[in-house]
C-alpha atoms as a PDB file:
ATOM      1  CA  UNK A   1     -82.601  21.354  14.542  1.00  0.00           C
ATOM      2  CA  UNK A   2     -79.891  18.658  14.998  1.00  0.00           C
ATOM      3  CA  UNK A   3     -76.213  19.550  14.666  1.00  0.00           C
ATOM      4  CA  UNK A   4     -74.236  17.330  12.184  1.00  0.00           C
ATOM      5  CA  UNK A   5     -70.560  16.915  13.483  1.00  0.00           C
ATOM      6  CA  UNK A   6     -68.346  16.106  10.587  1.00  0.00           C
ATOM      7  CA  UNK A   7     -65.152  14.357  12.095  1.00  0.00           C
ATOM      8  CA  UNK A   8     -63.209  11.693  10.714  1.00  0.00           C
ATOM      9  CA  UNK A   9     -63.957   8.231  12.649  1.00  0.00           C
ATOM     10  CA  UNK A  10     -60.917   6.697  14.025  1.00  0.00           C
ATOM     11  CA  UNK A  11     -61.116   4.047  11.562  1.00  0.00           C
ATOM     12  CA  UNK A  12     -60.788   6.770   8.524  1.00  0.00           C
ATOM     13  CA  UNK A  13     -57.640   8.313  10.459  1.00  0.00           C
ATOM     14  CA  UNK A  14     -56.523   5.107  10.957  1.00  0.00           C
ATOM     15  CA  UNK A  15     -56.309   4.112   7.024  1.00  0.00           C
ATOM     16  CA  UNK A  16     -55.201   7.678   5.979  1.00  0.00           C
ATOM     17  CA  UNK A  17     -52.550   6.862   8.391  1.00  0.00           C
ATOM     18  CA  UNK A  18     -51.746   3.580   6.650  1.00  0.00           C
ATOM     19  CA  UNK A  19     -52.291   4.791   3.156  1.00  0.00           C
ATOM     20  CA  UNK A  20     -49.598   7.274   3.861  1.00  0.00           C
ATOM     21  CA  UNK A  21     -47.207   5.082   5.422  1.00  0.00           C
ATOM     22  CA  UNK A  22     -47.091   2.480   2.231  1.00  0.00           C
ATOM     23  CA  UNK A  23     -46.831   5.418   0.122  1.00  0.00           C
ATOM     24  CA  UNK A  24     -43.920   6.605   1.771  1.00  0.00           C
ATOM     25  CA  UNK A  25     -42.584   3.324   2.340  1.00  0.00           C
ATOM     26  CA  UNK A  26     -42.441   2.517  -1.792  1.00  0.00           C
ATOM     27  CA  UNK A  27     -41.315   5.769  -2.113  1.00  0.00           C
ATOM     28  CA  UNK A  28     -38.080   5.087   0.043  1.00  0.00           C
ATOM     29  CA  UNK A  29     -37.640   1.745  -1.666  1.00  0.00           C
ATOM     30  CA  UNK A  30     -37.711   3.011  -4.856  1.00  0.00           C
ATOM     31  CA  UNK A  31     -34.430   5.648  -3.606  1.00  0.00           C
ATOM     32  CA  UNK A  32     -33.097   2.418  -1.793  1.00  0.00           C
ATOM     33  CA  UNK A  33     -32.516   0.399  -4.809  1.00  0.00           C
ATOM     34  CA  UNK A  34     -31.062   3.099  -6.982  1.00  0.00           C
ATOM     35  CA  UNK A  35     -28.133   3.584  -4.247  1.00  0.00           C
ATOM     36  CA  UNK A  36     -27.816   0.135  -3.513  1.00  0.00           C
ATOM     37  CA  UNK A  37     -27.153  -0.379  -7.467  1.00  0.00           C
ATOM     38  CA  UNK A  38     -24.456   2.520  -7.776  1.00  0.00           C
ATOM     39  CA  UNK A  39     -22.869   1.118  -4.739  1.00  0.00           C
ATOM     40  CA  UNK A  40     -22.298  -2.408  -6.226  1.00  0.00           C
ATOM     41  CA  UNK A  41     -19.679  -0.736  -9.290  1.00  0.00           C
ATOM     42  CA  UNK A  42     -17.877   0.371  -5.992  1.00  0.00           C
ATOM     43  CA  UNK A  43     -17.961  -3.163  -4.022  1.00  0.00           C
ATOM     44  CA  UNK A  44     -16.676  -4.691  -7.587  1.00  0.00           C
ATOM     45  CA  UNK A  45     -13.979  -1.851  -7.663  1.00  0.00           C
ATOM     46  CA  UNK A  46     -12.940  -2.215  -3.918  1.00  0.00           C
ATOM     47  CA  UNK A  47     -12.319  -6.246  -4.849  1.00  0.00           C
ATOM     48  CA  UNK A  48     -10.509  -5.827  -7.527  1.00  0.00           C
ATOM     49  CA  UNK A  49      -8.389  -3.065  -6.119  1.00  0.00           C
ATOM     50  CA  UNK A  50      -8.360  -5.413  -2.829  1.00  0.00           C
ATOM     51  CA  UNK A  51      -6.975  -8.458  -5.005  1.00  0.00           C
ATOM     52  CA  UNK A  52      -3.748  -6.903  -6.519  1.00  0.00           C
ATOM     53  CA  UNK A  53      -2.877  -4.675  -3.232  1.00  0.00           C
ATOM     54  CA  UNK A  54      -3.420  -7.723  -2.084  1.00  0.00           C
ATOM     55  CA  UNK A  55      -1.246  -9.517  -4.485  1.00  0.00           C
ATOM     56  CA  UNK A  56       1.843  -7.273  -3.909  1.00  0.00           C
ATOM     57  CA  UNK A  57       1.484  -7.928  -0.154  1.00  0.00           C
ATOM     58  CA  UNK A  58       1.510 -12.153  -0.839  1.00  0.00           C
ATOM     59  CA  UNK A  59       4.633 -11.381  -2.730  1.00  0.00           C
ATOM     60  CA  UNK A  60       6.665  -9.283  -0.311  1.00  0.00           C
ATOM     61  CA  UNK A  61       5.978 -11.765   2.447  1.00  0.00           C
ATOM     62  CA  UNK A  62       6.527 -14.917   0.778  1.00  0.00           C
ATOM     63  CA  UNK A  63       2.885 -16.063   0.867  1.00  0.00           C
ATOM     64  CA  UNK A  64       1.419 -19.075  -0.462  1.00  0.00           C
ATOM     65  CA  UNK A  65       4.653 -21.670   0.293  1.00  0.00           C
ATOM     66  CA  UNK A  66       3.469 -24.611  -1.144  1.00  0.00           C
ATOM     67  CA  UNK A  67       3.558 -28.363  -0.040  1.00  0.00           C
ATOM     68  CA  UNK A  68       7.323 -28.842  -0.413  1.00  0.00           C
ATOM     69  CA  UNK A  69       8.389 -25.157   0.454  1.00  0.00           C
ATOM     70  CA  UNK A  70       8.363 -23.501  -2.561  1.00  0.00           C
ATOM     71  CA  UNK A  71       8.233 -19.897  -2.388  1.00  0.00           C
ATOM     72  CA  UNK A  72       6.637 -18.314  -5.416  1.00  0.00           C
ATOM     73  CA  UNK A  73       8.451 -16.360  -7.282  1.00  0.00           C
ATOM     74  CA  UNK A  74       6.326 -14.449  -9.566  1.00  0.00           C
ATOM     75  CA  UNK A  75       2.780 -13.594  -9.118  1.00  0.00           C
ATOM     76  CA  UNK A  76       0.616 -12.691 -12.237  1.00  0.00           C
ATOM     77  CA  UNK A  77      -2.768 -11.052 -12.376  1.00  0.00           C
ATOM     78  CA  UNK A  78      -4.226 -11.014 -15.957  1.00  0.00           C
ATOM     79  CA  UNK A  79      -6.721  -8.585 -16.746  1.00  0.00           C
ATOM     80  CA  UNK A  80      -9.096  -9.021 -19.710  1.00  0.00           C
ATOM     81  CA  UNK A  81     -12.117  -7.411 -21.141  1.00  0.00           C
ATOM     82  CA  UNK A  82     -12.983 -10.919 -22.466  1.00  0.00           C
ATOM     83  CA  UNK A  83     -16.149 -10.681 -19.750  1.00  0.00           C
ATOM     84  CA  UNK A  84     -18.580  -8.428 -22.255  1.00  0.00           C
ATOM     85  CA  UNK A  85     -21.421 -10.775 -22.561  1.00  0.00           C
ATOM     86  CA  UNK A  86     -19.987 -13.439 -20.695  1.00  0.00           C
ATOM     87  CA  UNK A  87     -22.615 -15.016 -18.366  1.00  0.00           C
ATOM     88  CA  UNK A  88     -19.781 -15.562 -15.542  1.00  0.00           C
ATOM     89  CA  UNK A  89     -16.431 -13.969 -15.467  1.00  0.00           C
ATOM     90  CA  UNK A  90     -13.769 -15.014 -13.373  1.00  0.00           C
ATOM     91  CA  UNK A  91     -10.879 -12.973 -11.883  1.00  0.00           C
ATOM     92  CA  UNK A  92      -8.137 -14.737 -10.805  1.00  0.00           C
ATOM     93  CA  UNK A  93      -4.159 -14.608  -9.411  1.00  0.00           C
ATOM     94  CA  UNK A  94      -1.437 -17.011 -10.722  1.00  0.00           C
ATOM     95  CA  UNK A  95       1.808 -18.184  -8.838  1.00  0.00           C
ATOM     96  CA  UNK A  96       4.919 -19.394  -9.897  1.00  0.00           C
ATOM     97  CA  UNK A  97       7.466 -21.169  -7.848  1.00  0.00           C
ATOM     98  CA  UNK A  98      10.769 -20.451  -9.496  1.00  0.00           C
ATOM     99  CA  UNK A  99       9.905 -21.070 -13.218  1.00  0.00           C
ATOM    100  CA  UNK A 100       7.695 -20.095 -16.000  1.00  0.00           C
ATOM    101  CA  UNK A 101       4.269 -22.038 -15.134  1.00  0.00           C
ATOM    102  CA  UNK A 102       1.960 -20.618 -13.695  1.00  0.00           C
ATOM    103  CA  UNK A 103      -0.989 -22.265 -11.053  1.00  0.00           C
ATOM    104  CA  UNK A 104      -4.016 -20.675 -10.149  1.00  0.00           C
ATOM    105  CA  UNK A 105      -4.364 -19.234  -6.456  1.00  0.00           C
ATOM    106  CA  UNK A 106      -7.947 -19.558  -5.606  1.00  0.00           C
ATOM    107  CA  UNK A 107      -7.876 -17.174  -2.367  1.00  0.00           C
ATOM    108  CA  UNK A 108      -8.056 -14.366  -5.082  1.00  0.00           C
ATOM    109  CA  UNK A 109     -10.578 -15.298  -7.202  1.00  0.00           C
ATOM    110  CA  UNK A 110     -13.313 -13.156  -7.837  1.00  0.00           C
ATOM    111  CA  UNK A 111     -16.049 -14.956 -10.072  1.00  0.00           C
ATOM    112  CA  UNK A 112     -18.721 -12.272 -11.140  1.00  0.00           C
ATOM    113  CA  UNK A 113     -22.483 -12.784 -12.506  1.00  0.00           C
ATOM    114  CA  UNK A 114     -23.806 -11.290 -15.881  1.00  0.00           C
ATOM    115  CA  UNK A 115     -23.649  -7.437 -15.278  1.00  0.00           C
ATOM    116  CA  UNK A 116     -20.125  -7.073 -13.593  1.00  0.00           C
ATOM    117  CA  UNK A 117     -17.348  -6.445 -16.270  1.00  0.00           C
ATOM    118  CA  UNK A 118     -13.693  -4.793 -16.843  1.00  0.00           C
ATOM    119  CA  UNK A 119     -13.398  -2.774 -20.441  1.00  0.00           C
ATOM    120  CA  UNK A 120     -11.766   0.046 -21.877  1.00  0.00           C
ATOM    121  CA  UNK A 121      -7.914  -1.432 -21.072  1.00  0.00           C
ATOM    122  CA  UNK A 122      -5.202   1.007 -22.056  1.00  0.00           C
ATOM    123  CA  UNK A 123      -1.397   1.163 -21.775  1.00  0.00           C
ATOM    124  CA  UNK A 124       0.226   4.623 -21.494  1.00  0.00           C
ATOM    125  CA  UNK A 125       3.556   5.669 -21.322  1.00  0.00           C
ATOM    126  CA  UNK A 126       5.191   8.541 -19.105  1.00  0.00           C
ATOM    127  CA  UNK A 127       3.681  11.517 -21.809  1.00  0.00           C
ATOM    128  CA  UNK A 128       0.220   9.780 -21.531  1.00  0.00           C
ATOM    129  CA  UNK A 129       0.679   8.363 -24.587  1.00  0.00           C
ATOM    130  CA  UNK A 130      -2.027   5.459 -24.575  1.00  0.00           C
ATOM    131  CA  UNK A 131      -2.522   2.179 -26.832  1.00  0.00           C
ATOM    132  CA  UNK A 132      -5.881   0.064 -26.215  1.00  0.00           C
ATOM    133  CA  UNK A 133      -5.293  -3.886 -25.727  1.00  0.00           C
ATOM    134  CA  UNK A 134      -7.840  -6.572 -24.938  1.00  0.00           C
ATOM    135  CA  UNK A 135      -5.597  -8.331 -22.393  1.00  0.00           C
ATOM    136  CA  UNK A 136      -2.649  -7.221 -19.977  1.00  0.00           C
ATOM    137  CA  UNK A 137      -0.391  -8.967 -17.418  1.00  0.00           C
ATOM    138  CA  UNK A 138       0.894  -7.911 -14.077  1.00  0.00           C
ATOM    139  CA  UNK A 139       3.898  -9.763 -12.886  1.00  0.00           C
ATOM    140  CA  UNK A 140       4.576  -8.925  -9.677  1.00  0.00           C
ATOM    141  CA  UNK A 141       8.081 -10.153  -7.785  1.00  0.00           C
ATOM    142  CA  UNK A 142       8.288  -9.007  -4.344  1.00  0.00           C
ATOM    143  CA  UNK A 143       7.810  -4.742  -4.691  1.00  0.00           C
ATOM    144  CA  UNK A 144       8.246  -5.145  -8.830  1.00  0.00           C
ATOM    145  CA  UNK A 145       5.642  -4.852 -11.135  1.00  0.00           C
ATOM    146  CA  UNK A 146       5.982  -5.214 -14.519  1.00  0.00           C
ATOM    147  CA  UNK A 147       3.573  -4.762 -17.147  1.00  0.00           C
ATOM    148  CA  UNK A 148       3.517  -7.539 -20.082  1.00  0.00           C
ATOM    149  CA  UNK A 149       1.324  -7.856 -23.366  1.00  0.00           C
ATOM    150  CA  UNK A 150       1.487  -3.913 -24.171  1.00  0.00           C
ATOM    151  CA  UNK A 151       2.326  -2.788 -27.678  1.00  0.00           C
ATOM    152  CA  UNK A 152       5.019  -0.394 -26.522  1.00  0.00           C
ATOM    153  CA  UNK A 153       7.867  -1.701 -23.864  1.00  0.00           C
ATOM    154  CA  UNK A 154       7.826   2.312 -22.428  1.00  0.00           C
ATOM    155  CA  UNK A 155       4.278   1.495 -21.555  1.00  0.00           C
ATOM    156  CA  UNK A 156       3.978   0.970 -17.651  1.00  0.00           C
ATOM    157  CA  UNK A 157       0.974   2.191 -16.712  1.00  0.00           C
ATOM    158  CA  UNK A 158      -2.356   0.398 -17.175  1.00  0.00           C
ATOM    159  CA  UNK A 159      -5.992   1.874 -16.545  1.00  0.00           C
ATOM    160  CA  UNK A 160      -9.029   0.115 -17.152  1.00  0.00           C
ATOM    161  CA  UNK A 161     -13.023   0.983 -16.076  1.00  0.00           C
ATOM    162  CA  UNK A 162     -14.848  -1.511 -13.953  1.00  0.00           C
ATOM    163  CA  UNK A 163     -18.484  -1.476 -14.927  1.00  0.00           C
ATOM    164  CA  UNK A 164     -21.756  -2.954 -13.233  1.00  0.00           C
ATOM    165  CA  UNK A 165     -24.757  -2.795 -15.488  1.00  0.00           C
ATOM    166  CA  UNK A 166     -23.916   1.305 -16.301  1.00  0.00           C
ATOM    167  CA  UNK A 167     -22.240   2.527 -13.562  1.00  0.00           C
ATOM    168  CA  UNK A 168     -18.069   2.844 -14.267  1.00  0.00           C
ATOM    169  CA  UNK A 169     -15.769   3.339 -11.630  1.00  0.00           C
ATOM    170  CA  UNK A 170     -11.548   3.657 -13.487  1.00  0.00           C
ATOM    171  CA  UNK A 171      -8.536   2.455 -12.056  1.00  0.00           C
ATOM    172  CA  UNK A 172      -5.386   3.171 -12.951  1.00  0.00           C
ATOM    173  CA  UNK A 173      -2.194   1.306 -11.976  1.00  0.00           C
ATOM    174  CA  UNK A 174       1.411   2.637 -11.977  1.00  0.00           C
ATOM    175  CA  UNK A 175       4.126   0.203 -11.788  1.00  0.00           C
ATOM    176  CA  UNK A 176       7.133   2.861 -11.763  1.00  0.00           C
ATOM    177  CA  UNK A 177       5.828   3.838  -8.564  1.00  0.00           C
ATOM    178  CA  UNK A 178       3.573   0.856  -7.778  1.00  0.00           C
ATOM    179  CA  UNK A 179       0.422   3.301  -6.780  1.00  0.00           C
ATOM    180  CA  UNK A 180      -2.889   1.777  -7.701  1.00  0.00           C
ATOM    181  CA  UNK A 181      -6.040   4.365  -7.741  1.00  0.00           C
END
């Protein structure tokens, strides 16, 4: 009588091994891409935060002197919710050298594809009394900011989501007390 020996080969081990291995492997990428999408609301969030802690900064050191040695006066930021369904949207920071026109200052700009947007815009008062608008403007001289374009001139504080695909991070900026979180 002969004795059978049922063992795996090395070849059979060595594709169970390999079968396993891609298995886990699309199994990690599949986790992989949902963080790397919830991180991307916070890399739009951390820009546009960057840009107008930015912006302040520019203004109290006299940043951006122009050809003739113009100091700007006024910096404006305008932030918009005119972005939904816009196939680009563009961010961007305005200087003013001692009058009322503004230029664009393209250090700042932030220009965003199809999925990145800013919505829900509010002005509130001190008793969190808030009004919706479509557009506001920070004007920022040196340490000041003041908010333009709400309803109410009580308003000064402005909070607004920033969105990638449907992930929402808010912000909310003060400009009594010029904190931005």
């Amino acid at each position: 009588m002969k004795n059978k020996l049922k063992a795996f080969t090395l070849i059979e081990f060595v594709i169970a091994i390999a079968i396993t291995a891609i298995i886990a492997l699309w199994i990690n990428n599949i986790s992989l891409n949902k963080i790397s999408e919830s991180q991307k609301v916070w890399i739009f969030y951390n820009k546009v935060k960057w840009n107008i802690e930015s912006t302040i900064n520019y203004s109290l050191i006299w940043k951006s002197i122009d050809s003739n040695l113009n100091v700007p006066k006024y910096w404006k930021i305008n932030i918009n919710n005119n972005s939904a369904g816009a196939w680009l949207w563009i961010w961007e920071i305005n200087v003013s050298y001692w009058n009322s026109s503004f230029s664009n200052y393209n250090w700042f700009s932030i220009k965003s594809p199809n999925f990145y947007s800013i919505t829900n815009i509010q002005c509130s008062d001190i008793q969190n009394n808030k009004t919706n608008v479509t557009t506001v403007d920070l004007l920022i001289e040196n340490w000041n900011i003041k908010v333009e374009n709400c309803p109410n001139t009580d308003e000064k504080m402005i909070e607004f989501d920033v969105i990638y695909k449907n992930y929402t991070k808010h912000l909310k900026i003060n400009s009594v007390n010029n904190v931005i979180n």
